[in-house]
ModelCIF file with pLDDT and N, C-alpha, C, O atoms, coordinates in Angstrom:
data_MODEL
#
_entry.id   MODEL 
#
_entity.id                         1 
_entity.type                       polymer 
_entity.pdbx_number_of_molecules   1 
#
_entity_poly.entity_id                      1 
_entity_poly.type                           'polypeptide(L)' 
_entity_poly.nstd_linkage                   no 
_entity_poly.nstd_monomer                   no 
_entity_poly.pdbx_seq_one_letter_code       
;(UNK)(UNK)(UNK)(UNK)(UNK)(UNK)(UNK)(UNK)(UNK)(UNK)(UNK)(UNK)(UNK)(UNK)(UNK)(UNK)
(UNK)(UNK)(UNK)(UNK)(UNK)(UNK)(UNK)(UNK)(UNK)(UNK)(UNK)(UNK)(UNK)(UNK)(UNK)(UNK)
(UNK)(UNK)(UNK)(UNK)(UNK)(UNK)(UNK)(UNK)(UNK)(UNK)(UNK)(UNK)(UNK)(UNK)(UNK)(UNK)
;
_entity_poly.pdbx_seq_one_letter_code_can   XXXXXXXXXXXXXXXXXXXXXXXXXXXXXXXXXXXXXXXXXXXXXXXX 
_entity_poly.pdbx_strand_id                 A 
#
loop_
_entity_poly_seq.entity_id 
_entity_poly_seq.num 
_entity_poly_seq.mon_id 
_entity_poly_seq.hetero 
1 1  UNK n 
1 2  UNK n 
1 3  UNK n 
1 4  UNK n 
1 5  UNK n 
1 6  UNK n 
1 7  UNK n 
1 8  UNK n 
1 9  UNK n 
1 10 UNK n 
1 11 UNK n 
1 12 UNK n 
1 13 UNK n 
1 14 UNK n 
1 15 UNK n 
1 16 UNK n 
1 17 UNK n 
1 18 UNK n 
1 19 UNK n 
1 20 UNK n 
1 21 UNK n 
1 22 UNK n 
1 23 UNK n 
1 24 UNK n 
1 25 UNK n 
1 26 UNK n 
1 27 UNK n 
1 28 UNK n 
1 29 UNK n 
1 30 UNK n 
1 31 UNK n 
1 32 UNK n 
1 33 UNK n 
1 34 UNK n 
1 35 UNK n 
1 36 UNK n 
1 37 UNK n 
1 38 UNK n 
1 39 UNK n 
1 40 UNK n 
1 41 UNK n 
1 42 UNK n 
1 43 UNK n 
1 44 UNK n 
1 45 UNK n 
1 46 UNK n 
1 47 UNK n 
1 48 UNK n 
#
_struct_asym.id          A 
_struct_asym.entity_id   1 
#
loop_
_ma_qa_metric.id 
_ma_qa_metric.mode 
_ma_qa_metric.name 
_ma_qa_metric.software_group_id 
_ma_qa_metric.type 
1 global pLDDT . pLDDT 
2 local  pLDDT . pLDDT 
#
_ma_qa_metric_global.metric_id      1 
_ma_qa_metric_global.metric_value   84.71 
_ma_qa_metric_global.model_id       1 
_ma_qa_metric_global.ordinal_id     1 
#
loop_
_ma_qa_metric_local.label_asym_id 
_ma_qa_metric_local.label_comp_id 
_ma_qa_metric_local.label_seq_id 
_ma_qa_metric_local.metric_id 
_ma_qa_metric_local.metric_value 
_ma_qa_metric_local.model_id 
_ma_qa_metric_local.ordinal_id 
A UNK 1  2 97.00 1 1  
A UNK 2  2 97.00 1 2  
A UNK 3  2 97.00 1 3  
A UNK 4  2 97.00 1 4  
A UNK 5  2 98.00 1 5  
A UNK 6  2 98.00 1 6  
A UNK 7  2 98.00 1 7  
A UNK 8  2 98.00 1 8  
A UNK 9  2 97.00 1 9  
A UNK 10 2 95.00 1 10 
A UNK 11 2 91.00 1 11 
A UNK 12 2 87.00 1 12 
A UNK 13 2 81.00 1 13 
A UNK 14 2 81.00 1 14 
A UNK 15 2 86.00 1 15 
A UNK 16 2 78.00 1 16 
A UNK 17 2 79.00 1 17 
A UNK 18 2 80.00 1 18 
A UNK 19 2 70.00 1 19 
A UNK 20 2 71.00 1 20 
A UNK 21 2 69.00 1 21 
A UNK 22 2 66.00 1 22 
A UNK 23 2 65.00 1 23 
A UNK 24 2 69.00 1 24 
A UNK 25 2 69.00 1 25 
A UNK 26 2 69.00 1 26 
A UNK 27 2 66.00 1 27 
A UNK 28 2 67.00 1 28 
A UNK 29 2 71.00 1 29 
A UNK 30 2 66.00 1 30 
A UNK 31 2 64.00 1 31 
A UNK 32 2 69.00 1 32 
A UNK 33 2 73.00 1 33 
A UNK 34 2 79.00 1 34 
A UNK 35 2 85.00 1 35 
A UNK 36 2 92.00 1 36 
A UNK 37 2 92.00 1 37 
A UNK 38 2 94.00 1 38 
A UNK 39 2 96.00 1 39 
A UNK 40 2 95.00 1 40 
A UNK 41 2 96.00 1 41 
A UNK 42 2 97.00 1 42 
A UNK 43 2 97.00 1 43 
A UNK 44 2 97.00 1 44 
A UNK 45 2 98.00 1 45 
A UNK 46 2 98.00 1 46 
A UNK 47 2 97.00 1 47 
A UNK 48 2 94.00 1 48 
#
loop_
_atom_site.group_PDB 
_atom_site.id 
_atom_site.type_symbol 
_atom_site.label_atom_id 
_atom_site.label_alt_id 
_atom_site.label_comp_id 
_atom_site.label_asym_id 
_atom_site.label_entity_id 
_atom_site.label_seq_id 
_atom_site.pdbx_PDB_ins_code 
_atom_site.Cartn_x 
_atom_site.Cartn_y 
_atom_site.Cartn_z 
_atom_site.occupancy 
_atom_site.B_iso_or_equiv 
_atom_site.pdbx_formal_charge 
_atom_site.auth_seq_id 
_atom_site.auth_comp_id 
_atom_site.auth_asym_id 
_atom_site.auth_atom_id 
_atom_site.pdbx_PDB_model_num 
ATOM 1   N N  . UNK A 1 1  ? -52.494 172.460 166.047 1.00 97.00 ? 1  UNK A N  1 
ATOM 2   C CA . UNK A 1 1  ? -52.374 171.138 165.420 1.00 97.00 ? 1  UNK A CA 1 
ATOM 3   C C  . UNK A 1 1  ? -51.410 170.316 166.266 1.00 97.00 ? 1  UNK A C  1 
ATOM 4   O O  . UNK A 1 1  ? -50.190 170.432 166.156 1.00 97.00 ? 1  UNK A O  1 
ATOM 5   N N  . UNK A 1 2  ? -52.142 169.291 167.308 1.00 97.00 ? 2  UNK A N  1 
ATOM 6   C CA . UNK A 1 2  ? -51.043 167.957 167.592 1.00 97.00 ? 2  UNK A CA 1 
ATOM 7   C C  . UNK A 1 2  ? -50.801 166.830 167.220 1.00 97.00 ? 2  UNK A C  1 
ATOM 8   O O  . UNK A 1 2  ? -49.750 166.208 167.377 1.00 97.00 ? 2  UNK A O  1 
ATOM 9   N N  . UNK A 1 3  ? -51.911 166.441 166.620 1.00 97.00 ? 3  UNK A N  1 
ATOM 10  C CA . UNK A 1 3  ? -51.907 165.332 166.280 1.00 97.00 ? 3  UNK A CA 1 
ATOM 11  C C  . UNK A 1 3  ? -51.902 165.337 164.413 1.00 97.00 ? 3  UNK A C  1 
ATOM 12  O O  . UNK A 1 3  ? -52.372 166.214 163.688 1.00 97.00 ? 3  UNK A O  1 
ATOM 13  N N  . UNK A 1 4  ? -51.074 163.810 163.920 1.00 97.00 ? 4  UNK A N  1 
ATOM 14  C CA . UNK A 1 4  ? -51.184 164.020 162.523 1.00 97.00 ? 4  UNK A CA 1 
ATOM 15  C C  . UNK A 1 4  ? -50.834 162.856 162.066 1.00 97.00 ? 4  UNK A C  1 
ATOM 16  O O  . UNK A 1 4  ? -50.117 162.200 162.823 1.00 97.00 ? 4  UNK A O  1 
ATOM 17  N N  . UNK A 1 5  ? -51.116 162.384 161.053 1.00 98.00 ? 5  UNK A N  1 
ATOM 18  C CA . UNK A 1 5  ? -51.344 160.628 160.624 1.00 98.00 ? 5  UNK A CA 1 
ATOM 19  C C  . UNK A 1 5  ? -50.622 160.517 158.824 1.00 98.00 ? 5  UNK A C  1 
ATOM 20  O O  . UNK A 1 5  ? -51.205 160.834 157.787 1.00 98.00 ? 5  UNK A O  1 
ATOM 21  N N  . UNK A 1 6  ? -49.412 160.042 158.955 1.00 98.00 ? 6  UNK A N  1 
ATOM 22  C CA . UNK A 1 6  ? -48.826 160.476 157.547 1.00 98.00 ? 6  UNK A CA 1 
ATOM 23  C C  . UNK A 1 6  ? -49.114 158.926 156.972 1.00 98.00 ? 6  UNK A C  1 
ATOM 24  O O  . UNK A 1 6  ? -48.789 157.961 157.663 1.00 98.00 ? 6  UNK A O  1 
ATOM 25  N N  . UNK A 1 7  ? -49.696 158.767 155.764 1.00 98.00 ? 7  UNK A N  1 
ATOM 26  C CA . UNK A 1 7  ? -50.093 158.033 155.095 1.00 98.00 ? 7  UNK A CA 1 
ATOM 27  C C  . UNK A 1 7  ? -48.843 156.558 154.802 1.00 98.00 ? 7  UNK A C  1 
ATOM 28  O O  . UNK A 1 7  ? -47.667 156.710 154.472 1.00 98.00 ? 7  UNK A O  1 
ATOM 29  N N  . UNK A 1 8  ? -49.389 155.513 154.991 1.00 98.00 ? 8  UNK A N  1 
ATOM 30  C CA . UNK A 1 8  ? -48.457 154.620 155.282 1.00 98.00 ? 8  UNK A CA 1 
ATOM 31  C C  . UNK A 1 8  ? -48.267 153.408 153.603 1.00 98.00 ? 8  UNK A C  1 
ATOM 32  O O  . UNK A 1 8  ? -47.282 152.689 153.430 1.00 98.00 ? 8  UNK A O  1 
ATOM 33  N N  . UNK A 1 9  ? -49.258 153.483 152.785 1.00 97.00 ? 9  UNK A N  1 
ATOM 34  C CA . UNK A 1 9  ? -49.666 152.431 151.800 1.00 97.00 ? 9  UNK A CA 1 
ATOM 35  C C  . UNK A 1 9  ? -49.504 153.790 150.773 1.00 97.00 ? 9  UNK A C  1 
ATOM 36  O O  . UNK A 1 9  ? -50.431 154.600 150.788 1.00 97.00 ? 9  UNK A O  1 
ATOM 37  N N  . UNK A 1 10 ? -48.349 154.040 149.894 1.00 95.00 ? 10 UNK A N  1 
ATOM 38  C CA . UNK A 1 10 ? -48.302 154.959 148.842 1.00 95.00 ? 10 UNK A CA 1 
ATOM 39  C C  . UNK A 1 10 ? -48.535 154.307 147.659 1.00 95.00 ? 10 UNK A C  1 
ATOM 40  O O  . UNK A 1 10 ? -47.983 153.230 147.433 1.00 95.00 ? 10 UNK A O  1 
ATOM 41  N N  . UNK A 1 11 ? -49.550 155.004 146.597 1.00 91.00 ? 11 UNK A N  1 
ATOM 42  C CA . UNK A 1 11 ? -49.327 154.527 145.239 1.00 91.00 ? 11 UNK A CA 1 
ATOM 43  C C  . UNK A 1 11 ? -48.270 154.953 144.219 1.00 91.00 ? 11 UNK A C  1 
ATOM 44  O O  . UNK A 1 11 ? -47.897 156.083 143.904 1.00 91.00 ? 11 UNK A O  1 
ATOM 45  N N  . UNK A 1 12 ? -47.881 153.728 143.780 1.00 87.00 ? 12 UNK A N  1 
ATOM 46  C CA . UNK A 1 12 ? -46.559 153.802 142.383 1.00 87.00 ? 12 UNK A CA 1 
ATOM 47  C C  . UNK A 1 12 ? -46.685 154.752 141.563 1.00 87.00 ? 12 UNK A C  1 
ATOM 48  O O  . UNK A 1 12 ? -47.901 154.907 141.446 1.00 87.00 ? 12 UNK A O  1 
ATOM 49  N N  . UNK A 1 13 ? -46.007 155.693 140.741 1.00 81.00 ? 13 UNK A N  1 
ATOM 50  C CA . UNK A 1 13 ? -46.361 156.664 139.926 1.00 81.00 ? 13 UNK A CA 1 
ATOM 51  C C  . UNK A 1 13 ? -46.557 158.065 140.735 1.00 81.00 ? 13 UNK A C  1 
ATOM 52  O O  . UNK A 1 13 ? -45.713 158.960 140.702 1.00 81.00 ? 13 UNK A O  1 
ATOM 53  N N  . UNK A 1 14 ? -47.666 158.135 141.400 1.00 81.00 ? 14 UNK A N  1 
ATOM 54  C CA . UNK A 1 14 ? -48.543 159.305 141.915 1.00 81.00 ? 14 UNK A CA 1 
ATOM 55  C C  . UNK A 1 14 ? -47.626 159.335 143.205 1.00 81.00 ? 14 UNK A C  1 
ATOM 56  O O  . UNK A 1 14 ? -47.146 160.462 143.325 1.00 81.00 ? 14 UNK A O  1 
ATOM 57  N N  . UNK A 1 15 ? -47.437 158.932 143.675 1.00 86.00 ? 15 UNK A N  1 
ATOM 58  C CA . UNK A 1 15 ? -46.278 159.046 145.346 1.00 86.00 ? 15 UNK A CA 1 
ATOM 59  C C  . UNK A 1 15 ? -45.493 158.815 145.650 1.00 86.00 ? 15 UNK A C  1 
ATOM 60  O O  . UNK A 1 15 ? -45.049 159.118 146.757 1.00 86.00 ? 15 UNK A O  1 
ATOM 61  N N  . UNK A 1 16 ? -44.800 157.993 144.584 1.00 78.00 ? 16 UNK A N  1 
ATOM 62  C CA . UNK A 1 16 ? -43.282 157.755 144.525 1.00 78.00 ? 16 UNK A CA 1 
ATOM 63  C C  . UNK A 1 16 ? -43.452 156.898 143.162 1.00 78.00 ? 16 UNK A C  1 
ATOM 64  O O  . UNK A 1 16 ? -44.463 156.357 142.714 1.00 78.00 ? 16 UNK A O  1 
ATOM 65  N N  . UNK A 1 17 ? -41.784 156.965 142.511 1.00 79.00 ? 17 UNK A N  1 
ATOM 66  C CA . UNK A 1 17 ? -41.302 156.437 141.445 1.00 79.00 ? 17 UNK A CA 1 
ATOM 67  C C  . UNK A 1 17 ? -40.551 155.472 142.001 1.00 79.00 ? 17 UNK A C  1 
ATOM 68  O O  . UNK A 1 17 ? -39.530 155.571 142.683 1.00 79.00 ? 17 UNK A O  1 
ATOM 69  N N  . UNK A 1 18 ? -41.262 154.361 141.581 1.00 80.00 ? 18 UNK A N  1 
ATOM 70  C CA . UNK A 1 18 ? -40.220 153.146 141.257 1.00 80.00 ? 18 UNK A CA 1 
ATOM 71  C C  . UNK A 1 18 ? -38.952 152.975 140.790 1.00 80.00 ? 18 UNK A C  1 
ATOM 72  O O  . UNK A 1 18 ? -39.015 152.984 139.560 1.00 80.00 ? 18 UNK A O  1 
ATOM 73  N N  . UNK A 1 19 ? -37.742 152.812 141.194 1.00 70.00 ? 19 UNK A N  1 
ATOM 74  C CA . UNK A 1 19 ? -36.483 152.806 140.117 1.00 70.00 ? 19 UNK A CA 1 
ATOM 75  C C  . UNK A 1 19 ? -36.121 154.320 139.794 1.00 70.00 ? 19 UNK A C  1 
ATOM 76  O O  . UNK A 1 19 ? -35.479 154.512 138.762 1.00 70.00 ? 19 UNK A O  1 
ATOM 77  N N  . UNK A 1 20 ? -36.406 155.208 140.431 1.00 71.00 ? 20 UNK A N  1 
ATOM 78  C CA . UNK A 1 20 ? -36.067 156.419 140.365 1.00 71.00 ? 20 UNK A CA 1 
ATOM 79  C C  . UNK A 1 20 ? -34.745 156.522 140.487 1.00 71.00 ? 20 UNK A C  1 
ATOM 80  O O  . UNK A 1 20 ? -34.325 157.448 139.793 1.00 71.00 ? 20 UNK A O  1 
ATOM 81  N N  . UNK A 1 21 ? -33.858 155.926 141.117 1.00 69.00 ? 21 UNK A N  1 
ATOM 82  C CA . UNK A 1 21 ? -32.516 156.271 141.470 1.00 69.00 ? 21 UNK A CA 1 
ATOM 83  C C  . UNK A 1 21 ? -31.533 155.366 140.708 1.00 69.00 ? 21 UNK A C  1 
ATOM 84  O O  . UNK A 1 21 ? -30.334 155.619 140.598 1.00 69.00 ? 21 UNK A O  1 
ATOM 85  N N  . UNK A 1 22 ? -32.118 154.342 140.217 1.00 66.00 ? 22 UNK A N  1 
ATOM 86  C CA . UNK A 1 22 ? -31.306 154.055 138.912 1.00 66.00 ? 22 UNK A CA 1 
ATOM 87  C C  . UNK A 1 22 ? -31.503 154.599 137.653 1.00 66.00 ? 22 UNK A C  1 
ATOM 88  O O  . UNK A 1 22 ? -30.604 154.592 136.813 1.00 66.00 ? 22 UNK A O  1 
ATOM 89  N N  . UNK A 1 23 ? -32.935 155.213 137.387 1.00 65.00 ? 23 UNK A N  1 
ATOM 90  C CA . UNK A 1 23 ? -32.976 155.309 136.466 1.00 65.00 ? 23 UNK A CA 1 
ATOM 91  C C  . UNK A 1 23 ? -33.470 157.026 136.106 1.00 65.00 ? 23 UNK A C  1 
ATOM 92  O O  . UNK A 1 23 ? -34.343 157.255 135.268 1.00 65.00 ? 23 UNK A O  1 
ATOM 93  N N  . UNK A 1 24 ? -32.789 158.098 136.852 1.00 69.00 ? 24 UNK A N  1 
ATOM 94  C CA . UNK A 1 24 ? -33.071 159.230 137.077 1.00 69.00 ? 24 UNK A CA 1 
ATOM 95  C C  . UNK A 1 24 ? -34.016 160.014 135.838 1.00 69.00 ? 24 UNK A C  1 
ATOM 96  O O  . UNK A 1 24 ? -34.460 161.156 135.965 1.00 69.00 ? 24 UNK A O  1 
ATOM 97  N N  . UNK A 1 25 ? -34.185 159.283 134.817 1.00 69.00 ? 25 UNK A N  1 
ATOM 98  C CA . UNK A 1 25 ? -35.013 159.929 134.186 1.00 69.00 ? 25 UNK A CA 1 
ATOM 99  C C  . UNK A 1 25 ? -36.274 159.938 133.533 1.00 69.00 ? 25 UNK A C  1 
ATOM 100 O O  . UNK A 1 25 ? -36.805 160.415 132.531 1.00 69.00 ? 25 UNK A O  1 
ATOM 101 N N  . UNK A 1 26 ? -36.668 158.857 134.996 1.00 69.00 ? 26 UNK A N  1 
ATOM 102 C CA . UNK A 1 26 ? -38.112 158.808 135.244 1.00 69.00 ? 26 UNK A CA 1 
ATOM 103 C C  . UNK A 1 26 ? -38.479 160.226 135.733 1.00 69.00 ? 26 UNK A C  1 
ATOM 104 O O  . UNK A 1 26 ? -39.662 160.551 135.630 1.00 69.00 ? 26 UNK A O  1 
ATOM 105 N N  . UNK A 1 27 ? -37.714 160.990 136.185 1.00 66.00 ? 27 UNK A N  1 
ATOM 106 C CA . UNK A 1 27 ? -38.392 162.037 136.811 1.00 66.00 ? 27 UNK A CA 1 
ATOM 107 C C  . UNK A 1 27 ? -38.620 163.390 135.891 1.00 66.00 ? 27 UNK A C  1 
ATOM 108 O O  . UNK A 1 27 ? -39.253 164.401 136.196 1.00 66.00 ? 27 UNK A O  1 
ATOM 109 N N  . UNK A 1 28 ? -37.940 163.106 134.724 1.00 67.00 ? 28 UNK A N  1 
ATOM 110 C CA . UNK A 1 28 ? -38.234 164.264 133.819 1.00 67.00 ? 28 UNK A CA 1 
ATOM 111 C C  . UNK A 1 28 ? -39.452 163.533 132.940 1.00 67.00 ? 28 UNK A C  1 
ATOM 112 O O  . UNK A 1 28 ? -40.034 164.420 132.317 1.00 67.00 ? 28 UNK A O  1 
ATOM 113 N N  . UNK A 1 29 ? -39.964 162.389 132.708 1.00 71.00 ? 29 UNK A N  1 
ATOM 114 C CA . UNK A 1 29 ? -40.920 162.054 132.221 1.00 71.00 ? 29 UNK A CA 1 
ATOM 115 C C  . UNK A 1 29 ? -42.313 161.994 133.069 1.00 71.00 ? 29 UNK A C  1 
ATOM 116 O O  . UNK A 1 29 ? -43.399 161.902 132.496 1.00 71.00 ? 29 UNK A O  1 
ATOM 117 N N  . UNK A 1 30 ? -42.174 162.057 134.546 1.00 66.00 ? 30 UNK A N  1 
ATOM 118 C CA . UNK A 1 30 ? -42.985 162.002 135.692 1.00 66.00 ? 30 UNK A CA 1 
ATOM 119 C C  . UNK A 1 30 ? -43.201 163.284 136.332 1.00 66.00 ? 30 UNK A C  1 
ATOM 120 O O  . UNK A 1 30 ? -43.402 163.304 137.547 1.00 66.00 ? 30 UNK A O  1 
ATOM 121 N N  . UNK A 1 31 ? -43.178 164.639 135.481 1.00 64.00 ? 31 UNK A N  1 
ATOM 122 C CA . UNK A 1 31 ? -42.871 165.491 136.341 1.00 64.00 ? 31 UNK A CA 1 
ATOM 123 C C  . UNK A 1 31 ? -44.131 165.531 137.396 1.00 64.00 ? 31 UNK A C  1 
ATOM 124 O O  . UNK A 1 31 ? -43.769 166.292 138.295 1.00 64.00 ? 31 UNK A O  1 
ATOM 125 N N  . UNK A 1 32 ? -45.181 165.143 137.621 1.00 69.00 ? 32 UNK A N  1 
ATOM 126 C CA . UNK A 1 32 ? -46.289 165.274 138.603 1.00 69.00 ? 32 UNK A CA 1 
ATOM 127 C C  . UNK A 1 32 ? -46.219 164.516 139.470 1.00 69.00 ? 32 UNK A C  1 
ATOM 128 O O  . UNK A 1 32 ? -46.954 164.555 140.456 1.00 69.00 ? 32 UNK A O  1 
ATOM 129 N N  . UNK A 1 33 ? -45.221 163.578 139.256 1.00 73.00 ? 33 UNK A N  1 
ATOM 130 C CA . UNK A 1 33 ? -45.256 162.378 140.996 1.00 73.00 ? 33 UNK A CA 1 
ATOM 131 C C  . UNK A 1 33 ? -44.647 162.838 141.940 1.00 73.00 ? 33 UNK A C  1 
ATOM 132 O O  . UNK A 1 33 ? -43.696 163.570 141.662 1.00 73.00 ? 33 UNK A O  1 
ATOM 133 N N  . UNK A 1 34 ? -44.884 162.647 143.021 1.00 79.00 ? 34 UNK A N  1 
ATOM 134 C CA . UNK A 1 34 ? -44.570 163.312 144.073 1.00 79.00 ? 34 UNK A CA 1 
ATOM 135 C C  . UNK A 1 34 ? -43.418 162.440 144.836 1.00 79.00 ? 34 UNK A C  1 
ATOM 136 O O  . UNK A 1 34 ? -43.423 161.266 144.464 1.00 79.00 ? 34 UNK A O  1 
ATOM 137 N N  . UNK A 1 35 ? -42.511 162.727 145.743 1.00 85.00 ? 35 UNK A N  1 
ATOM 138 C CA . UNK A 1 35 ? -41.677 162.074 146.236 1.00 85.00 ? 35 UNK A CA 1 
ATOM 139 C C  . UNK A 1 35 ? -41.867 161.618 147.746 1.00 85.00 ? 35 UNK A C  1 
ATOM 140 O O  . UNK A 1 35 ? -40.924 161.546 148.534 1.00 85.00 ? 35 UNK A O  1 
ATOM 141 N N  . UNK A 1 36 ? -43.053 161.348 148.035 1.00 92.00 ? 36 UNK A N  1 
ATOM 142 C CA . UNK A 1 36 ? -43.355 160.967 149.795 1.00 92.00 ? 36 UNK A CA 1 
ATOM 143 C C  . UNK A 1 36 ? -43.259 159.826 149.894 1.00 92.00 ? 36 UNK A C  1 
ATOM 144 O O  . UNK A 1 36 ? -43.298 158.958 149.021 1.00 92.00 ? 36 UNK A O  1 
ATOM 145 N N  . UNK A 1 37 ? -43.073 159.722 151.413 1.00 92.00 ? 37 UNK A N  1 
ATOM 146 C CA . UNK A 1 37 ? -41.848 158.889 152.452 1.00 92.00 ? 37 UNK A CA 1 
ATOM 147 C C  . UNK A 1 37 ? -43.319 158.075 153.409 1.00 92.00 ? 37 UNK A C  1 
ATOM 148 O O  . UNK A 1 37 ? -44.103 158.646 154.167 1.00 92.00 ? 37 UNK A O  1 
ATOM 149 N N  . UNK A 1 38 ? -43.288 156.822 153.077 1.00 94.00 ? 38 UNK A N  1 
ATOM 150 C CA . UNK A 1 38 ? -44.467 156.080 153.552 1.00 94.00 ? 38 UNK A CA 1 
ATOM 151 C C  . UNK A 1 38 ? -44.282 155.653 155.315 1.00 94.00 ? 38 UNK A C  1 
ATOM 152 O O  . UNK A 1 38 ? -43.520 154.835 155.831 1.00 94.00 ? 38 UNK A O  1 
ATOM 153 N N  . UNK A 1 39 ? -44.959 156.260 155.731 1.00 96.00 ? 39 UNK A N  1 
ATOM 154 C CA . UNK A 1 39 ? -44.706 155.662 157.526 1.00 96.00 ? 39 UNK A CA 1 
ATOM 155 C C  . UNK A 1 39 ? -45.397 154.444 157.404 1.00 96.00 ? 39 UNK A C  1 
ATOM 156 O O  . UNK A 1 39 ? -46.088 153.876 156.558 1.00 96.00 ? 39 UNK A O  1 
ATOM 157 N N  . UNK A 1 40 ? -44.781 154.146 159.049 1.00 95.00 ? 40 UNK A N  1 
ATOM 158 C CA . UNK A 1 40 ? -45.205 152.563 159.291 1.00 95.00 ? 40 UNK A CA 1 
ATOM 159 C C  . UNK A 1 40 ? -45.965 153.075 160.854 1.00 95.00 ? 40 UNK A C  1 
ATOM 160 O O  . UNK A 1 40 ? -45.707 152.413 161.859 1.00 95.00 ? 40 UNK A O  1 
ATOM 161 N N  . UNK A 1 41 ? -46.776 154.124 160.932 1.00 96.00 ? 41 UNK A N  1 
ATOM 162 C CA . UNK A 1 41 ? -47.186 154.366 162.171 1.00 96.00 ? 41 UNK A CA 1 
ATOM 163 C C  . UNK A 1 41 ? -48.789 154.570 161.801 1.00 96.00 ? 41 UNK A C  1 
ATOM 164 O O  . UNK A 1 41 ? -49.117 155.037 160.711 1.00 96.00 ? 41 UNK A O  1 
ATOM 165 N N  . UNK A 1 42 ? -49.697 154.203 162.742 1.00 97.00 ? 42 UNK A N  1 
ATOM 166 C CA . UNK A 1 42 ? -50.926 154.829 162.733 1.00 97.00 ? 42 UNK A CA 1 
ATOM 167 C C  . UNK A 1 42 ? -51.582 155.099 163.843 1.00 97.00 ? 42 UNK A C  1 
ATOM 168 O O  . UNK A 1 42 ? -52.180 154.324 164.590 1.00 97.00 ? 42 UNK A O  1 
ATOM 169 N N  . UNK A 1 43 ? -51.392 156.628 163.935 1.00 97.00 ? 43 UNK A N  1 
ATOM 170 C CA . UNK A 1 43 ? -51.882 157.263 165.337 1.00 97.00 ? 43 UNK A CA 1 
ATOM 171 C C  . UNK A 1 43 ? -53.184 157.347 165.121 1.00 97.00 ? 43 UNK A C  1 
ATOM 172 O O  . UNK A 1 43 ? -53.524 157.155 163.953 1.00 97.00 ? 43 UNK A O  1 
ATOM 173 N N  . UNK A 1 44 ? -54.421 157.684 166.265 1.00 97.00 ? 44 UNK A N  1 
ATOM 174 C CA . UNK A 1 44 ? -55.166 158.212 165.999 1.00 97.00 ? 44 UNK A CA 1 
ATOM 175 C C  . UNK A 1 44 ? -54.879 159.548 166.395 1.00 97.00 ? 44 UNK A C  1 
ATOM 176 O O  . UNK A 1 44 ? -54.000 159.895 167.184 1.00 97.00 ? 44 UNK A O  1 
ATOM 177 N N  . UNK A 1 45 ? -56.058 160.603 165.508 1.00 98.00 ? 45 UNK A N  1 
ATOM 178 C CA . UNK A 1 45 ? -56.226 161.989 165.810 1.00 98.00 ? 45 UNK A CA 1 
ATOM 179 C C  . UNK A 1 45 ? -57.506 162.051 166.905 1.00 98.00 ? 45 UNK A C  1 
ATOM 180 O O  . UNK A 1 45 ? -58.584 161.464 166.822 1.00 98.00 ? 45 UNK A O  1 
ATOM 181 N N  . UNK A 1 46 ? -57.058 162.898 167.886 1.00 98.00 ? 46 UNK A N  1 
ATOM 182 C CA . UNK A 1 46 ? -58.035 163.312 168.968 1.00 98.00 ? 46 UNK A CA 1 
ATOM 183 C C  . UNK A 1 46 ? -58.640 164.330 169.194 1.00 98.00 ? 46 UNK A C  1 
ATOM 184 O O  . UNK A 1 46 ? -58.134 165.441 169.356 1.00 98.00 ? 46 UNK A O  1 
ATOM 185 N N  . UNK A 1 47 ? -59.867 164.034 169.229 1.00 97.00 ? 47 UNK A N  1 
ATOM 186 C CA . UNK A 1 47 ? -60.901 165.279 169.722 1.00 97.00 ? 47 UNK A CA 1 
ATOM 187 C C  . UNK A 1 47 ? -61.682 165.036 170.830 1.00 97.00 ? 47 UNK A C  1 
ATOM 188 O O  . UNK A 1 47 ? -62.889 164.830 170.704 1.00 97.00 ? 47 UNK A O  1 
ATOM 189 N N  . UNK A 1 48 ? -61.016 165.038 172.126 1.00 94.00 ? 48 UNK A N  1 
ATOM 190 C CA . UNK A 1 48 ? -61.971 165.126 173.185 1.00 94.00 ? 48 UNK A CA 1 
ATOM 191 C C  . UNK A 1 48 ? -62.508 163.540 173.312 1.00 94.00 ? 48 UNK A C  1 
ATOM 192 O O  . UNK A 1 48 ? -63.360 163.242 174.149 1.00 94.00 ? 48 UNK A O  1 
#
């Protein structure tokens, strides 16, 4: 694996919590959202 393309446009709820850090207890009511970190890059993946 060299190449890899981390998703740049995350949805609210499902990929990050809004106001999470003021309000820490979104995350005991959210336990299924995930906490990912949105890049600002878009590589392509190569095959030949």
């Amino acid at each position: 694996i060299r190449d890899a393309y981390d998703k740049n446009l995350l949805i609210p709820i499902a990929e990050w919590l809004p106001f999470e850090d003021a309000w820490p207890a979104l995350r005991a009511s959210l336990p299924h959202a995930q906490r990912f970190r949105a890049s600002r890059e878009t590589p392509a993946l190569r095959l030949g």
